[in-house]
Protein backbone atom coordinates (compact mmCIF):
# COMPACT_ATOMS: atom_id res chain seq x y z
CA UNK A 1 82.04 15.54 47.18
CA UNK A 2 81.33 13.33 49.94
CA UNK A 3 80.83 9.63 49.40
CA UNK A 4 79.66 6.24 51.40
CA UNK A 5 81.10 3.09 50.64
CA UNK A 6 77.96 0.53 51.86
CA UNK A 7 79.92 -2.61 51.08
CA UNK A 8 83.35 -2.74 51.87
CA UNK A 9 85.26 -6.09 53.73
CA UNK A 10 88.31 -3.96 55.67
CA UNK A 11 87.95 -6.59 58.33
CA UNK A 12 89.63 -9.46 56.02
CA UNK A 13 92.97 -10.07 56.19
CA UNK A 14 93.64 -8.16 52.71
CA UNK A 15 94.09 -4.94 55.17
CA UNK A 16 96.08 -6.34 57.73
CA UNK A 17 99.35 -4.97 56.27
CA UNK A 18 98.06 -1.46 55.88
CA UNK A 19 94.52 -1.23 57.00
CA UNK A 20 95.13 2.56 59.06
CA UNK A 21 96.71 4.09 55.55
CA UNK A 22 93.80 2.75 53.59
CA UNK A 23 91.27 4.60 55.49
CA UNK A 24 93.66 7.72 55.29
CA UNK A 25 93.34 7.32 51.61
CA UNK A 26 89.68 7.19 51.81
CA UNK A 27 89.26 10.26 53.66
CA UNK A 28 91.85 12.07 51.69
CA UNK A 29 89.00 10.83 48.59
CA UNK A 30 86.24 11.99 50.46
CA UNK A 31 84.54 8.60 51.97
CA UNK A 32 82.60 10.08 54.65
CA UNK A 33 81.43 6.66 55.76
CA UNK A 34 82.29 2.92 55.04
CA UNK A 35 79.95 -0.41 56.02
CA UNK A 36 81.34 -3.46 56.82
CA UNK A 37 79.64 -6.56 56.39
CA UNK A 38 79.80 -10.01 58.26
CA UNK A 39 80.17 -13.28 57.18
CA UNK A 40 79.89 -15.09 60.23
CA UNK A 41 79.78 -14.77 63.73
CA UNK A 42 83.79 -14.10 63.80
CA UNK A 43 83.77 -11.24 61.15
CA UNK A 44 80.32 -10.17 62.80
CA UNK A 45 82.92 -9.53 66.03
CA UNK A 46 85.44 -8.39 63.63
CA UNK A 47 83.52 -5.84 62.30
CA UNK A 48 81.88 -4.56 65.59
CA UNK A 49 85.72 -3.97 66.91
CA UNK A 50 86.34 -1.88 63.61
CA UNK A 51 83.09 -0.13 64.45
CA UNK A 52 83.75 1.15 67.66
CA UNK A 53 87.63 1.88 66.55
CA UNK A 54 86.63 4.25 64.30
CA UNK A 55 84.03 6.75 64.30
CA UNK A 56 83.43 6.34 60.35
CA UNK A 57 82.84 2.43 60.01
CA UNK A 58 79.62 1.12 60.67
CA UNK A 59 78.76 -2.10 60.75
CA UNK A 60 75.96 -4.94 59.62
CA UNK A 61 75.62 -8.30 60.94
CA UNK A 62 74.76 -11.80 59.56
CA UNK A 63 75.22 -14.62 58.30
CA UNK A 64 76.86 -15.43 54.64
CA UNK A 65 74.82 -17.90 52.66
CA UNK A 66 78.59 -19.56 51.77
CA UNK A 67 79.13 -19.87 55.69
CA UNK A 68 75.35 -20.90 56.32
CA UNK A 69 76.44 -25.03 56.57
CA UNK A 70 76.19 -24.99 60.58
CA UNK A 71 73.05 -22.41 61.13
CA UNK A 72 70.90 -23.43 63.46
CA UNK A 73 67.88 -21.94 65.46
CA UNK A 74 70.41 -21.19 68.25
CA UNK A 75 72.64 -18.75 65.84
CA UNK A 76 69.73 -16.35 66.21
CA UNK A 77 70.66 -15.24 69.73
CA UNK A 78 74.26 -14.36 69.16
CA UNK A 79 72.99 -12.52 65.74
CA UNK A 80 70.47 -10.37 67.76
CA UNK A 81 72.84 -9.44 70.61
CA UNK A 82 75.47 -8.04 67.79
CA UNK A 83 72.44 -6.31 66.83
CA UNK A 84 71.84 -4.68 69.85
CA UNK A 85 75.29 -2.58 68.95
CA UNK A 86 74.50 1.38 68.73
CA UNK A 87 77.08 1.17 65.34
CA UNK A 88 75.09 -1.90 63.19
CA UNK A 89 73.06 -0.47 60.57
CA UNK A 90 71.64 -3.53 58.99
CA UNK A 91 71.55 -7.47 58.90
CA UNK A 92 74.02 -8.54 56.37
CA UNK A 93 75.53 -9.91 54.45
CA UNK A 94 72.94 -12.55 53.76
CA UNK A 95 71.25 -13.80 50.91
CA UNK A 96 71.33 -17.32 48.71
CA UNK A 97 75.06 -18.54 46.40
CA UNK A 98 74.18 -21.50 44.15
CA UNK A 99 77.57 -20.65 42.45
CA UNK A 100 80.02 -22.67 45.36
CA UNK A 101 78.68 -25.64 46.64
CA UNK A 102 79.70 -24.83 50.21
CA UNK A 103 75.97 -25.17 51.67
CA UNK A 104 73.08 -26.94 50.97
CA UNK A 105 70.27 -25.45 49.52
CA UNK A 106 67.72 -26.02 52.14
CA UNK A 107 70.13 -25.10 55.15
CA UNK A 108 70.64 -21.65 52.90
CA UNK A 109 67.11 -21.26 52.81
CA UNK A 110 66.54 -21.67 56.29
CA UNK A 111 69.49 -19.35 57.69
CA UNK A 112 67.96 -16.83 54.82
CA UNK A 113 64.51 -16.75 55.69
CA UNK A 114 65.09 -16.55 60.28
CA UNK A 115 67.48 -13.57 58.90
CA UNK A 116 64.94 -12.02 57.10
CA UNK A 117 62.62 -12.10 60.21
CA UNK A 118 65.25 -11.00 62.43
CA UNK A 119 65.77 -8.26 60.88
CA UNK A 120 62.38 -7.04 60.16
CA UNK A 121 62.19 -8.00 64.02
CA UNK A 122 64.44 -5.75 64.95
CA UNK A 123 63.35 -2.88 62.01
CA UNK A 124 67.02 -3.38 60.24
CA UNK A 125 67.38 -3.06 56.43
CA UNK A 126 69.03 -6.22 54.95
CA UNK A 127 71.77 -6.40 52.55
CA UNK A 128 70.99 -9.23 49.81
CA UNK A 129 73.93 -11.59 48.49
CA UNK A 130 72.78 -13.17 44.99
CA UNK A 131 74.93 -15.55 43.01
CA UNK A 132 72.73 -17.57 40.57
CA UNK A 133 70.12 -17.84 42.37
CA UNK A 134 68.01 -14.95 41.00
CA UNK A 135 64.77 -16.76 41.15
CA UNK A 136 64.22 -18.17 44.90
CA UNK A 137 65.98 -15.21 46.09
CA UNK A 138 63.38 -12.87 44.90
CA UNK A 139 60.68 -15.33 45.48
CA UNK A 140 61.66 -15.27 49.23
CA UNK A 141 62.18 -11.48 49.35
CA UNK A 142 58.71 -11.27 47.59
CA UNK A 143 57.16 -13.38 50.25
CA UNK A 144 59.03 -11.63 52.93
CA UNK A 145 58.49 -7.78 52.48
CA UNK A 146 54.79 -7.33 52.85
CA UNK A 147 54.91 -8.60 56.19
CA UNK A 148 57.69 -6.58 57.09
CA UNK A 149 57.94 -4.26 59.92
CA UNK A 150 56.24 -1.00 58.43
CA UNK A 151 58.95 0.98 59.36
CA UNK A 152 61.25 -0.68 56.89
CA UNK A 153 58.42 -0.34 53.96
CA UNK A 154 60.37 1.99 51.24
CA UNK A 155 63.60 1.09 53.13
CA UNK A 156 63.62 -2.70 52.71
CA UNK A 157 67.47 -2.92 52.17
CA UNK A 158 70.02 -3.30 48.94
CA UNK A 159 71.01 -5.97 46.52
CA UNK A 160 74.39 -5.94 46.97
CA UNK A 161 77.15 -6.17 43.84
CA UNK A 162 73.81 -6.56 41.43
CA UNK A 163 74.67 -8.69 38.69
CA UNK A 164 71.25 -10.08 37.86
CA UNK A 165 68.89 -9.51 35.03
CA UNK A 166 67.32 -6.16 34.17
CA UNK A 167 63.93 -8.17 35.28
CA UNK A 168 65.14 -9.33 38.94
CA UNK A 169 66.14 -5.35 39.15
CA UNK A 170 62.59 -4.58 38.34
CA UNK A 171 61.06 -6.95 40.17
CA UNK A 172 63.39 -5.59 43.40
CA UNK A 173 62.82 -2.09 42.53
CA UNK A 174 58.89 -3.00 42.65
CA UNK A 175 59.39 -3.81 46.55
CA UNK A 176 61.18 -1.23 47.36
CA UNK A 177 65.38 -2.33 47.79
CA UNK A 178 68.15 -0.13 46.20
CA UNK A 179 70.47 -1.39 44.09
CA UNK A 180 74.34 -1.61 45.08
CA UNK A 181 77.07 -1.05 42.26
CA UNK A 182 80.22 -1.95 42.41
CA UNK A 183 84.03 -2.23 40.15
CA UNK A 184 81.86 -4.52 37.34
CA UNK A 185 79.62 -1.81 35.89
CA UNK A 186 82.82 0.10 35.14
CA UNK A 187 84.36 -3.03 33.13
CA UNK A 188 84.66 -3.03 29.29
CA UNK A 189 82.15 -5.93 28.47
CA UNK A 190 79.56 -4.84 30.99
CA UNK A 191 77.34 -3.40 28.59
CA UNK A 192 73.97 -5.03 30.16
CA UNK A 193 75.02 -4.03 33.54
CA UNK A 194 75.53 -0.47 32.50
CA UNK A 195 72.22 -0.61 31.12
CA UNK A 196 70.36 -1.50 34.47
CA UNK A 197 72.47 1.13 36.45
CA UNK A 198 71.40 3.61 33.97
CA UNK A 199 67.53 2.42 33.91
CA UNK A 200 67.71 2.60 37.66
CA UNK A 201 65.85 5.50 39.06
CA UNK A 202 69.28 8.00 40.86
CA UNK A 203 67.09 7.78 43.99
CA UNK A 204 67.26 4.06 44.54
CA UNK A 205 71.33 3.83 43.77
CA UNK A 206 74.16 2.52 46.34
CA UNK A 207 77.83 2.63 45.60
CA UNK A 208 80.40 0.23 47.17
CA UNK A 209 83.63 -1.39 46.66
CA UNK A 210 82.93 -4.69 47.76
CA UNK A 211 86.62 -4.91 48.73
CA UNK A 212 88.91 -6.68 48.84
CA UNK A 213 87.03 -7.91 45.96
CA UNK A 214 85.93 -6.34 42.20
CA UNK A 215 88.19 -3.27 41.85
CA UNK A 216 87.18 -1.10 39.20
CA UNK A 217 88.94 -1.20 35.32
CA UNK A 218 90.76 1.31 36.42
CA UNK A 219 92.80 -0.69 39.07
CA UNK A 220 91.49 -4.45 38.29
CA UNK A 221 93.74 -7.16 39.06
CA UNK A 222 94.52 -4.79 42.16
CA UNK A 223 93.18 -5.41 45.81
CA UNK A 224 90.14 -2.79 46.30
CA UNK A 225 89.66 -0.38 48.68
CA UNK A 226 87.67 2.29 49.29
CA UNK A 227 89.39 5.34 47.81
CA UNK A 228 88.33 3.41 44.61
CA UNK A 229 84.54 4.48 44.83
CA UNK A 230 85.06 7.96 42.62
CA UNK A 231 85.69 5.23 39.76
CA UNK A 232 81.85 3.73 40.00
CA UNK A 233 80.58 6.97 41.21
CA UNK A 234 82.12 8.54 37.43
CA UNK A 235 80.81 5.54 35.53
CA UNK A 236 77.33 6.11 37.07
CA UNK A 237 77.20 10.00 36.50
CA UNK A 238 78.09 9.46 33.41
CA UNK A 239 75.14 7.13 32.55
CA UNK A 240 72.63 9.20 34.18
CA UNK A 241 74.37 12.30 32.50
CA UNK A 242 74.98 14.20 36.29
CA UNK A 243 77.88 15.62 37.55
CA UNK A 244 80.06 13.59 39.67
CA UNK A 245 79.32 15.43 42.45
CA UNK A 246 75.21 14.98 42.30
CA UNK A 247 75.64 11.42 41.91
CA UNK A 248 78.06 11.57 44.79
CA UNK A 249 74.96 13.59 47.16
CA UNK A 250 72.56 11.41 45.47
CA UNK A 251 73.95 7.94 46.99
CA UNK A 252 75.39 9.49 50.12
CA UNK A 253 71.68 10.41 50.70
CA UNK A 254 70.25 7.12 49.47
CA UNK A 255 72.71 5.08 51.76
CA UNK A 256 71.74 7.57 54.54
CA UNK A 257 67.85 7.42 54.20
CA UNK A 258 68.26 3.02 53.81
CA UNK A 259 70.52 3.13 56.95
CA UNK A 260 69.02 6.31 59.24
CA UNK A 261 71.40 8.11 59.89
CA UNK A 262 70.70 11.38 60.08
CA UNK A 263 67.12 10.49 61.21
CA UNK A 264 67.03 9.70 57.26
C-alpha cells in the first residue's frame, strides 16, 4: 500500500536529532515518496541537498508568503535556477497568510503573483498556502490559471493543508487544483472539514503530513512525520467508503499525475 507524502518540512530543524530513522520509519510504512517544500531561499537550498541525498525526496521551490517581507524582482533569478534542479517538482510553498502579520499585504501579493508566472513559465504545478485569506487568494488563482501554460491545464497544482470553506474548495476544484489533507481532518471537531474531503471527487485528493506541523489525533501534541500518513489516508477511506489501500493508489496516482512522474 504505497503512499506519497506531498507536504512534508524534514528540512527544519525538528529532524535534526533523528532525521535518517524517520525516513526508515516511513519506508518501513510504505511512503514511497516525500515532497519538501521551501520557505525561502535557505530551505529552497535545504531542500535541494535533501533531494539529491536521497533518491525518495523531491523537492519544490518558493517563496513563503510569511517570509515574502524582502521579495523583490531580483528573487526571481535565484528561484528559477533552483528550478532548473532535475529533483523540483513544483513552485512552493507559496500562497497569501493574513493570520501573522509578518508581511505586508501588497509585498505578499506581489511575491504571489511573479510566483505564479514563474511557475507557469517554467510549466511547474504550484502548491497554494492559505491562512485567512480565502478570498484574494482565489481571486488571484482565478485570474492566473487561464493564462497558464497549457500544459499545466488539469494539473494546476494543490491547496495545501485546506482549511477553507466548502465554497473556496469548489471554486478551486472548478479550475482544476487538488486538494491536500492533512492531521486536521482526522481531529474530533472537524466535522466541516470531513465534509469537504468527503464531497471531494477521490481523483482530485493529496495526502500529506505537513510536518513538523498538524499530527494526526492519533499522535497530536506529537512532532509529525511521515510514517503518520496511514492515519489521514484511514480517515479519508473511510469517508469515501474505500479500502485503505484504494485510497492509498488513488493519491499516490493523483500526486504522481500533478507532479509527472511517471510521465503522469
Amino acid at each position: 500500500m504505497e503512499l506519497v507524502d506531498t507536504h512534508c518540512h524534514l528540512n527544519f530543524r525538528n529532524y535534526d536529532s533523528d532525521r535518517a530513522q524517520a525516513l526508515q520509519r516511513a519506508r518501513a510504512a510504505d511512503i514511497v515518496r516525500i515532497i519538501v517544500p521551501a520557505i525561502d531561499l535557505d530551505s529552497c537550498r535545504q531542500a535541494l541537498k535533501l533531494a539529491a541525498s536521497y533518491e525518495d525526496i523531491f523537492a519544490s521551490v518558493g517563496i513563503h508568503p510569511n517570509c515574502s517581507g524582502g521579495f523583490a524582482d531580483s528573487t526571481l533569478k535565484p528561484l528559477r535556477q533552483l528550478a532548473s534542479n532535475a529533483k523540483v517538482v513544483a513552485i512552493g510553498e507559496i500562497g497569501l497568510d493574513y493570520h501573522w502579520d509578518k508581511s505586508p499585504k501588497p509585498t505578499q501579493w506581489r511575491a504571489f503573483e511573479s510566483q505564479l508566472r514563474l511557475a507557469s513559465e517554467l510549466e511547474l504545478p504550484v502548491i497554494i498556502h492559505n491562512r485567512e485569506a480565502s478570498d484574494d487568494l482565489m481571486a488571484m488563482l482565478e485570474n492566473w490559471a487561464p493564462g497558464a501554460a497549457a500544459s499545466l491545464h488539469g494539473r494546476l497544482g494543490v491547496l495545501h493543508s485546506f482549511s477553507a470553506s466548502g465554497e473556496i474548495a469548489e471554486r478551486a476544484l472548478a479550475l482544476g487544483f487538488c486538494l491536500g489533507f492533512t492531521g486536521p481532518v482526522t481531529y474530533k471537531k472537524a466535522d466541516e472539514l470531513r465534509e469537504i474531503a468527503r464531497r471531494s471527487p477521490i481523483n482530485r485528493i493529496l495526502i500529506e503530513t505537513d510536518g513538523p506541523f498538524l499530527a494526526p489525533q492519533q499522535r497530536r501534541g506529537k512532532r509529525n512525520e511521515p510514517a503518520y500518513l496511514h492515519y489521514i489516508n484511514q480517515k479519508l477511506a473511510e469517508l469515501h467508503c474505500v479500502t485503505p489501500a484504494e485510497m492509498a493508489r488513488q493519491t499516490t496516482c493523483n500526486a504522481e499525475r500533478l507532479f509527472s512522474w511517471h510521465g503522469g
